[in-house]
N, C-alpha and C. Protein backbone atom coordinates (compact mmCIF):
# COMPACT_ATOMS: atom_id res chain seq x y z
N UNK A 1 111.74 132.93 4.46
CA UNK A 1 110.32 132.67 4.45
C UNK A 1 110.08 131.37 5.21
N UNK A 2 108.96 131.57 6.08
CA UNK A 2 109.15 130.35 7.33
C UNK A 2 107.88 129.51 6.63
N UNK A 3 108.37 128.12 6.88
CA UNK A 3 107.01 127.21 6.39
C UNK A 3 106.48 126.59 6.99
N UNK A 4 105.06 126.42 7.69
CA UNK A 4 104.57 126.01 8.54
C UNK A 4 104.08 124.65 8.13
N UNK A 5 104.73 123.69 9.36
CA UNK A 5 104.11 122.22 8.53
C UNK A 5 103.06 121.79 9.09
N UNK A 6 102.22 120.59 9.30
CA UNK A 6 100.98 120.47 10.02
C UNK A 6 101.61 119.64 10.85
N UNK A 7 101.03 119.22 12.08
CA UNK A 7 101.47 118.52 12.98
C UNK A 7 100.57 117.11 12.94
N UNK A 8 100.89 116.33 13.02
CA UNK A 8 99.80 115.31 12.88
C UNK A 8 100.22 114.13 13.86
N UNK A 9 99.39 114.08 15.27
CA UNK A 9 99.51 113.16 16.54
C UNK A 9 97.83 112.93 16.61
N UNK A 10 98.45 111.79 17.30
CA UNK A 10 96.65 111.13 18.17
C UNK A 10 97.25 110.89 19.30
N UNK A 11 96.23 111.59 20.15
CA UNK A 11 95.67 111.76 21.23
C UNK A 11 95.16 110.94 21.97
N UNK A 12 95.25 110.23 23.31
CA UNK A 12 94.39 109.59 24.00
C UNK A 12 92.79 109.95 23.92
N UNK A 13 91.60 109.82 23.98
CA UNK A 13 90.49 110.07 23.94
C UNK A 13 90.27 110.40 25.35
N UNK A 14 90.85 109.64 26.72
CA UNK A 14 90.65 109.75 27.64
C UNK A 14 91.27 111.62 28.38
N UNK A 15 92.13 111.55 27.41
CA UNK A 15 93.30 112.12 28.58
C UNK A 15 92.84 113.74 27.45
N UNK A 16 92.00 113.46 27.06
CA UNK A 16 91.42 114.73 25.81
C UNK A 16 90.27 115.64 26.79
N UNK A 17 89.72 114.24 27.14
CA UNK A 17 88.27 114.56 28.00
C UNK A 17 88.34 114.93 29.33
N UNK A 18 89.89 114.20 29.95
CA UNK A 18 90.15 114.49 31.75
C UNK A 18 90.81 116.18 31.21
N UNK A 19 91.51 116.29 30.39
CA UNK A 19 92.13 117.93 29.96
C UNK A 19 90.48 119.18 30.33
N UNK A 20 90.00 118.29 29.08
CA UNK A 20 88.36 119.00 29.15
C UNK A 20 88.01 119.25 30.07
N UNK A 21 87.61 118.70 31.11
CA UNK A 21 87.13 118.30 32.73
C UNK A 21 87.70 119.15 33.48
N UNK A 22 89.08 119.47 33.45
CA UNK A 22 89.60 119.96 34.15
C UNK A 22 89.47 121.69 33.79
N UNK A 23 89.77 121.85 32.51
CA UNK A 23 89.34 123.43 31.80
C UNK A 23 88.11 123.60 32.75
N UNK A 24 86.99 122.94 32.41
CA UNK A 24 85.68 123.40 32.51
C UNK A 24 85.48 123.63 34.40
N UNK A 25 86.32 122.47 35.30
CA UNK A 25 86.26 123.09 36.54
C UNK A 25 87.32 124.38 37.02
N UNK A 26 87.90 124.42 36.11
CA UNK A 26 88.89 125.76 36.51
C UNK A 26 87.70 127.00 36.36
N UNK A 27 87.66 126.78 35.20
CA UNK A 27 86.35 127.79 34.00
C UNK A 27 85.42 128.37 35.94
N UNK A 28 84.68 127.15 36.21
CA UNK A 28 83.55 127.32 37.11
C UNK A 28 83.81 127.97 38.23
N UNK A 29 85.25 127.42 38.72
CA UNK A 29 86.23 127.78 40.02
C UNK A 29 86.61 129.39 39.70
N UNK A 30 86.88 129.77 38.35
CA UNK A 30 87.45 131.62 38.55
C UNK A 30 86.16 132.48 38.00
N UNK A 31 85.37 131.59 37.43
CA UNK A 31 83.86 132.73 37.64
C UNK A 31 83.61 132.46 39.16
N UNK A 32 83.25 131.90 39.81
CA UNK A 32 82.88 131.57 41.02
C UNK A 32 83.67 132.87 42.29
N UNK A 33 85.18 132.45 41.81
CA UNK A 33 85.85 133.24 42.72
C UNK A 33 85.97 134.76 42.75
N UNK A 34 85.55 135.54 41.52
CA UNK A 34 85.83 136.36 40.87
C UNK A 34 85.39 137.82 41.73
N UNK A 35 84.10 137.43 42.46
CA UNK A 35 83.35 138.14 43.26
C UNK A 35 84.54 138.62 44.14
N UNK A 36 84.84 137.40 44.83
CA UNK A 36 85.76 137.99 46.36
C UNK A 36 86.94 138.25 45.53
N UNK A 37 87.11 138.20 44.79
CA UNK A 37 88.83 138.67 44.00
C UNK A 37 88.49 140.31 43.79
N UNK A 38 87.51 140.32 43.14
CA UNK A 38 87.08 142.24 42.87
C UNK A 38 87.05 142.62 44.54
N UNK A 39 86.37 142.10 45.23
CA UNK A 39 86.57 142.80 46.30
C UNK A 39 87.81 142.88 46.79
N UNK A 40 88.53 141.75 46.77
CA UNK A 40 89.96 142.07 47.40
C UNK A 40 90.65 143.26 46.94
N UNK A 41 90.40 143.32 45.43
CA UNK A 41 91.05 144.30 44.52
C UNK A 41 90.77 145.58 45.13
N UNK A 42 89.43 145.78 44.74
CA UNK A 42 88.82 147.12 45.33
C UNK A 42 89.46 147.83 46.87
N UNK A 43 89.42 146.49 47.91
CA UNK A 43 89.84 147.40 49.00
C UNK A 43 91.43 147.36 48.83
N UNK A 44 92.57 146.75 48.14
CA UNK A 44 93.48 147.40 47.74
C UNK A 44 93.39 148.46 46.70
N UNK A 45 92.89 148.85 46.32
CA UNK A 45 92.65 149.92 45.30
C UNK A 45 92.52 151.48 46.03
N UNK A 46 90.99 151.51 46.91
CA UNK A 46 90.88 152.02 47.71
C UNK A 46 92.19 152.33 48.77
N UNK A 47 92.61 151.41 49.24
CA UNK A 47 94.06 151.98 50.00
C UNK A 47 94.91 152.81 49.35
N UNK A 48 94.93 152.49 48.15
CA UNK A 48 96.16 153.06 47.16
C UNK A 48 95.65 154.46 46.75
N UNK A 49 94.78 154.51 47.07
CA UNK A 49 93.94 155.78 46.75
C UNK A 49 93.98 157.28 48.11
N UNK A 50 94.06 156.37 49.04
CA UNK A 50 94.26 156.93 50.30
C UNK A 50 96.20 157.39 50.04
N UNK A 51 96.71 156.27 49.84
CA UNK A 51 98.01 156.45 50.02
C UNK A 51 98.80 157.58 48.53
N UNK A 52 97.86 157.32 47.62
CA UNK A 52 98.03 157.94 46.84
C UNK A 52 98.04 159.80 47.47
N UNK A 53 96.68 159.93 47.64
CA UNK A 53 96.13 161.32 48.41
C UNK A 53 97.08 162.21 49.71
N UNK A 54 97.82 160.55 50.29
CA UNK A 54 99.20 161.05 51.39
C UNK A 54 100.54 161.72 50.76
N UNK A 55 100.48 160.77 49.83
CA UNK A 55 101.46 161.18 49.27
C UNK A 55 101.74 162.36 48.07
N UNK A 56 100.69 163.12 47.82
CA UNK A 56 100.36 164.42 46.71
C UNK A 56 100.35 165.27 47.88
N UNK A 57 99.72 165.17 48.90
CA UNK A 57 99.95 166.20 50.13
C UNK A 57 101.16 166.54 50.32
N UNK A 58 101.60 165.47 50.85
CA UNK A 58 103.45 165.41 51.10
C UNK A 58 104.05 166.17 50.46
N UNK A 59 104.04 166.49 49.19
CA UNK A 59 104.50 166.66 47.82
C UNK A 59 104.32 167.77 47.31
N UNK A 60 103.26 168.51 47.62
CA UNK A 60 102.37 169.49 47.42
C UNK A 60 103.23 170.28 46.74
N UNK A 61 104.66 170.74 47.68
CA UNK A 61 105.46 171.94 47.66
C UNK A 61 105.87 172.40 46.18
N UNK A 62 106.18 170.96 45.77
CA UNK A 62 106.78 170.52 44.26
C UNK A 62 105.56 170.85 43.12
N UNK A 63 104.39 170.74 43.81
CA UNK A 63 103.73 171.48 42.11
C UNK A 63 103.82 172.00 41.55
N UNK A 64 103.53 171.91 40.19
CA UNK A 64 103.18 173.36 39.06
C UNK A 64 101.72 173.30 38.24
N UNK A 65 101.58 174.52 38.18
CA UNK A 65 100.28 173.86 36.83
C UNK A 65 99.11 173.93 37.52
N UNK A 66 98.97 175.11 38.75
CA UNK A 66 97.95 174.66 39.90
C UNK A 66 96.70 175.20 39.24
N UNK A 67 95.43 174.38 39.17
CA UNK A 67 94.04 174.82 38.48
C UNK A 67 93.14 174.60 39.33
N UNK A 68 92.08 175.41 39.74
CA UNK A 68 91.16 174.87 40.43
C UNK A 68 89.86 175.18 39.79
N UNK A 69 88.89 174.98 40.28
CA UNK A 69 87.38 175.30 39.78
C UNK A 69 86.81 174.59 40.26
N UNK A 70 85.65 175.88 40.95
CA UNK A 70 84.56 176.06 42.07
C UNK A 70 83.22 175.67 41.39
N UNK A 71 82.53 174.81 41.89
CA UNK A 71 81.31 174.94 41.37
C UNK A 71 79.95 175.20 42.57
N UNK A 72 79.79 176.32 42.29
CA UNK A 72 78.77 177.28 43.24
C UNK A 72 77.49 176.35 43.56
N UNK A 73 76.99 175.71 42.58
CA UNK A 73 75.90 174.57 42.46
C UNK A 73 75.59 173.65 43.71
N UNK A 74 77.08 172.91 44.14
CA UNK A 74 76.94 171.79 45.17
C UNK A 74 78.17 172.26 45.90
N UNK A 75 78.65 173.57 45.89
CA UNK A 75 79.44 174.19 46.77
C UNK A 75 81.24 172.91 46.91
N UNK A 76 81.46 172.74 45.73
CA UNK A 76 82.51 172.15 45.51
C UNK A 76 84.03 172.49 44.27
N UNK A 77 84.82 172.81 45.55
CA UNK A 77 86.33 172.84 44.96
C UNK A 77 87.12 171.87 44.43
N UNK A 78 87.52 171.81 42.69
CA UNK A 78 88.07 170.90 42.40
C UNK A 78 89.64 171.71 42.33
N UNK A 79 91.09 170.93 42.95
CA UNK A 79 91.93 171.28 42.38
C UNK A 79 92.68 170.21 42.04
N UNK A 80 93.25 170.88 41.42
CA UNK A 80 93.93 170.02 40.55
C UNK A 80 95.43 170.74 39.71
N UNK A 81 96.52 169.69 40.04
CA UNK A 81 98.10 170.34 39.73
C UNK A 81 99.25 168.80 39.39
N UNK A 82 100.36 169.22 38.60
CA UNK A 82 100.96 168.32 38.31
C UNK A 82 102.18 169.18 39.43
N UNK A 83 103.02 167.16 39.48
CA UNK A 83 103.98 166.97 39.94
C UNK A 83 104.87 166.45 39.66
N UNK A 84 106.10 166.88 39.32
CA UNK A 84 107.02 166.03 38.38
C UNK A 84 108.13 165.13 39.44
N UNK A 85 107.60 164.41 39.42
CA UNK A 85 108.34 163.15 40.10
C UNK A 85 109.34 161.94 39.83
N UNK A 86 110.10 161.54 40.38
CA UNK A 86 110.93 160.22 39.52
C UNK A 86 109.50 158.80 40.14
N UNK A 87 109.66 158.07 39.33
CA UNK A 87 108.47 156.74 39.60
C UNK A 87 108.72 155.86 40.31
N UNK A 88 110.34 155.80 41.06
CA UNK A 88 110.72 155.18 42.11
C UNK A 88 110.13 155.76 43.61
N UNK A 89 109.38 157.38 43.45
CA UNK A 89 108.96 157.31 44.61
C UNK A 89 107.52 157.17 44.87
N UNK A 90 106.70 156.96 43.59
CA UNK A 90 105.20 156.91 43.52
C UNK A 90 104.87 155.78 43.82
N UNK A 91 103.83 155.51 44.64
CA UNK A 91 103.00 154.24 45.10
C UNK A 91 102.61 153.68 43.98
N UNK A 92 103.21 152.35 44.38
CA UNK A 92 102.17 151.44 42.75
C UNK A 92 101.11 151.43 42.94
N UNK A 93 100.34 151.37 41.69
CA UNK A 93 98.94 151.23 42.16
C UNK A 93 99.23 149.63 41.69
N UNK A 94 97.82 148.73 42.83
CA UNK A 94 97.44 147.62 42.44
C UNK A 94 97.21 147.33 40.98
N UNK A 95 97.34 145.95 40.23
CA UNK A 95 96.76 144.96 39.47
C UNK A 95 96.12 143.91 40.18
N UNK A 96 95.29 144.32 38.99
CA UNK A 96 94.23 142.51 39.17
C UNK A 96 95.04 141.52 38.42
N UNK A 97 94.84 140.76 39.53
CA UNK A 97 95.73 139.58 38.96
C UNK A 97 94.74 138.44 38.74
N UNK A 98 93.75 138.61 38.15
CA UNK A 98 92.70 137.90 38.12
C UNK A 98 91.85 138.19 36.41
N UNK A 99 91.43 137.61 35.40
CA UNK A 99 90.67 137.67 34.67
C UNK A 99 89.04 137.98 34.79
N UNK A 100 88.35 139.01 34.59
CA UNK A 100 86.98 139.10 34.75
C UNK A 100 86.44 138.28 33.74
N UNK A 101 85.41 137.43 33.65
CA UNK A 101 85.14 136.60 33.14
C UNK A 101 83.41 137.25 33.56
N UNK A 102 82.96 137.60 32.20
CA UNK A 102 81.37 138.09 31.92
C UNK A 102 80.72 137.35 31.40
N UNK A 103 79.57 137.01 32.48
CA UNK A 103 78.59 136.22 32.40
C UNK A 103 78.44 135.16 31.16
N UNK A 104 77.76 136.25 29.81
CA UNK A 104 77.62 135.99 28.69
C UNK A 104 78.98 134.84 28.40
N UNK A 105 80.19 135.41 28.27
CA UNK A 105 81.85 134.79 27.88
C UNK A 105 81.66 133.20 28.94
N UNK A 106 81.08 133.31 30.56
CA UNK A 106 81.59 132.14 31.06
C UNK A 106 80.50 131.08 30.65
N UNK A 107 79.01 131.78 30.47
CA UNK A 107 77.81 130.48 29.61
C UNK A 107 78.48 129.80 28.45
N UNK A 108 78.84 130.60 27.53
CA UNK A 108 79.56 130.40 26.44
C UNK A 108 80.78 129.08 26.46
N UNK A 109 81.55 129.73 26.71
CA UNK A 109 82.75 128.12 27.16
C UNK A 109 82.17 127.06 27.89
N UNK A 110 81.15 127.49 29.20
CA UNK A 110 81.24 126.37 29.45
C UNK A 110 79.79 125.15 28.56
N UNK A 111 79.08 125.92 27.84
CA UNK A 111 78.43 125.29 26.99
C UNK A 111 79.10 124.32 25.97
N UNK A 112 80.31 125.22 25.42
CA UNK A 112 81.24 124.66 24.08
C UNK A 112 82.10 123.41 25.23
N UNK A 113 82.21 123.59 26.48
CA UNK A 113 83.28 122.82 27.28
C UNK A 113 82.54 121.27 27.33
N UNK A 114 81.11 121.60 27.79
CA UNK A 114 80.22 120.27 28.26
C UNK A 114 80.02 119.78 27.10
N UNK A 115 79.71 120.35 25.64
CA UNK A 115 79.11 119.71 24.49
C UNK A 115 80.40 119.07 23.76
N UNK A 116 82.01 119.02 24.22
CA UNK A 116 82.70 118.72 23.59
C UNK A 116 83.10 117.45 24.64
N UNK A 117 83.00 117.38 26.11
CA UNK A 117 82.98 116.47 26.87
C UNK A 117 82.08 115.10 26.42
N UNK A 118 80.88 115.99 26.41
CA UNK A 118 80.06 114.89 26.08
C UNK A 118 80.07 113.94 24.46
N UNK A 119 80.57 114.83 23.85
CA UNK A 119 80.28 114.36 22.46
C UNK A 119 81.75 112.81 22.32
N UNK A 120 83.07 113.23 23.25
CA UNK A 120 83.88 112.84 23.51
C UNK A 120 83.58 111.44 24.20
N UNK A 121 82.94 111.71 25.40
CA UNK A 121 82.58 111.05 25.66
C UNK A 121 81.65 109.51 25.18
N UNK A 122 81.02 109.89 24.06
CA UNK A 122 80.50 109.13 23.44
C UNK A 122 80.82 108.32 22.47
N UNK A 123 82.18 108.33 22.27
CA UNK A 123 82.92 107.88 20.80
C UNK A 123 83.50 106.57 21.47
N UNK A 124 83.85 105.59 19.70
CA UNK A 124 84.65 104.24 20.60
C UNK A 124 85.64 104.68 20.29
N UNK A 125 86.21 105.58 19.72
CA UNK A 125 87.94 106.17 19.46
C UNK A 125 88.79 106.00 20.60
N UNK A 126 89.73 105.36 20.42
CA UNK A 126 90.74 105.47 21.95
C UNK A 126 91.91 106.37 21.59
N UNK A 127 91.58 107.81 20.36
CA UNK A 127 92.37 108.37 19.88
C UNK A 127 91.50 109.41 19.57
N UNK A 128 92.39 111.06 19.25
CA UNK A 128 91.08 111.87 19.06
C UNK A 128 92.57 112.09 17.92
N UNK A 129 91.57 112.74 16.44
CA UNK A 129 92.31 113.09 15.43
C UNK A 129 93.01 114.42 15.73
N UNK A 130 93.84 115.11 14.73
CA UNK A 130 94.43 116.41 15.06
C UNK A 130 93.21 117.35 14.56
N UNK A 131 92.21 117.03 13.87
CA UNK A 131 91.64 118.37 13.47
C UNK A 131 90.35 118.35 14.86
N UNK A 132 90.22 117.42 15.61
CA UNK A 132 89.23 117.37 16.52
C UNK A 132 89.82 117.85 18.26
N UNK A 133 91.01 118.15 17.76
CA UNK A 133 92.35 117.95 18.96
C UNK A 133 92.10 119.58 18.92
N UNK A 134 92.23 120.05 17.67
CA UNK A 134 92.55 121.32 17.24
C UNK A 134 90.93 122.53 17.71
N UNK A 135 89.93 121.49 17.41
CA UNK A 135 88.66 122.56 17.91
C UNK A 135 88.40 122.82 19.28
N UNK A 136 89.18 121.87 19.98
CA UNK A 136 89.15 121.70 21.86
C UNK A 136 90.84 122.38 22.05
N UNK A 137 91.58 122.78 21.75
CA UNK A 137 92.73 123.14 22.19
C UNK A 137 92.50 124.38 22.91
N UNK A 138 91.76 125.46 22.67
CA UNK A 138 91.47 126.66 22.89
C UNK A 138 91.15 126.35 24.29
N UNK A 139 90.75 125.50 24.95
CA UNK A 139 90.12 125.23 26.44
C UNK A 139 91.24 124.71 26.84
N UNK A 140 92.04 124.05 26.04
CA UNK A 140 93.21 123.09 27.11
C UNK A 140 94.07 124.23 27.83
């Protein structure tokens, strides 16, 4: 049975608030960037999609399971078939290597980011306690 003890340090006040500072311009810097990151994503995505489509052609021979269905409406053939493949020869698809960060989520932090800067800012402490260390850690 593991026992958790409390940790109990003080903190520079300064080096609490430059931590802060720095969260909150990262915070601004990957909402900011986030736009051209989806796009980057997207047109790798899109490729993989193409390359994906090359490579089920290629492949074709190897199906089983072949289903299709016509819809007379907008004059469109769906088919559709599995291929049993090893995963060393399938195209990776992309990851985002990026966090989406929604609107609502980035107001949020950076509201809690500035009101803990500032409040910091205002103290004669040249030490921040552990339980005040502990409500700002989540940003460090």
């Amino acid at each position: 049975m593991a026992r958790s003890k409390a940790i109990n340090v003080k903190i520079q006040t300064v080096k609490v608030i430059n931590a802060l500072e720095a969260s909150l311009a990262k915070l601004e810097k990957d909402y900011l960037a986030q736009e051209a990151n989806e796009a980057k994503f997207q047109k790798a995505y899109k490729a993989w999609q193409k390359e994906i489509g090359k490579w089920a052609i290629a492949n074709f021979s190897k199906s089983e399971n072949l289903r299709t269905s016509y819809r007379s409406w907008n004059k469109t053939l769906n088919v559709d078939f599995d291929i049993i493949t090893e995963e060393s020869s399938f195209p990776v698809e992309p990851e985002k290597d990026f966090e989406v960060i929604h609107v609502s989520t980035y107001r949020e932090s950076k509201k809690e980011l500035s009101n803990a800067i500032r409040i910091l800012k205002m103290t004669d402490e040249e030490v921040v306690s552990t339980s005040t260390y502990n409500a700002v850690a989540e940003y460090l």
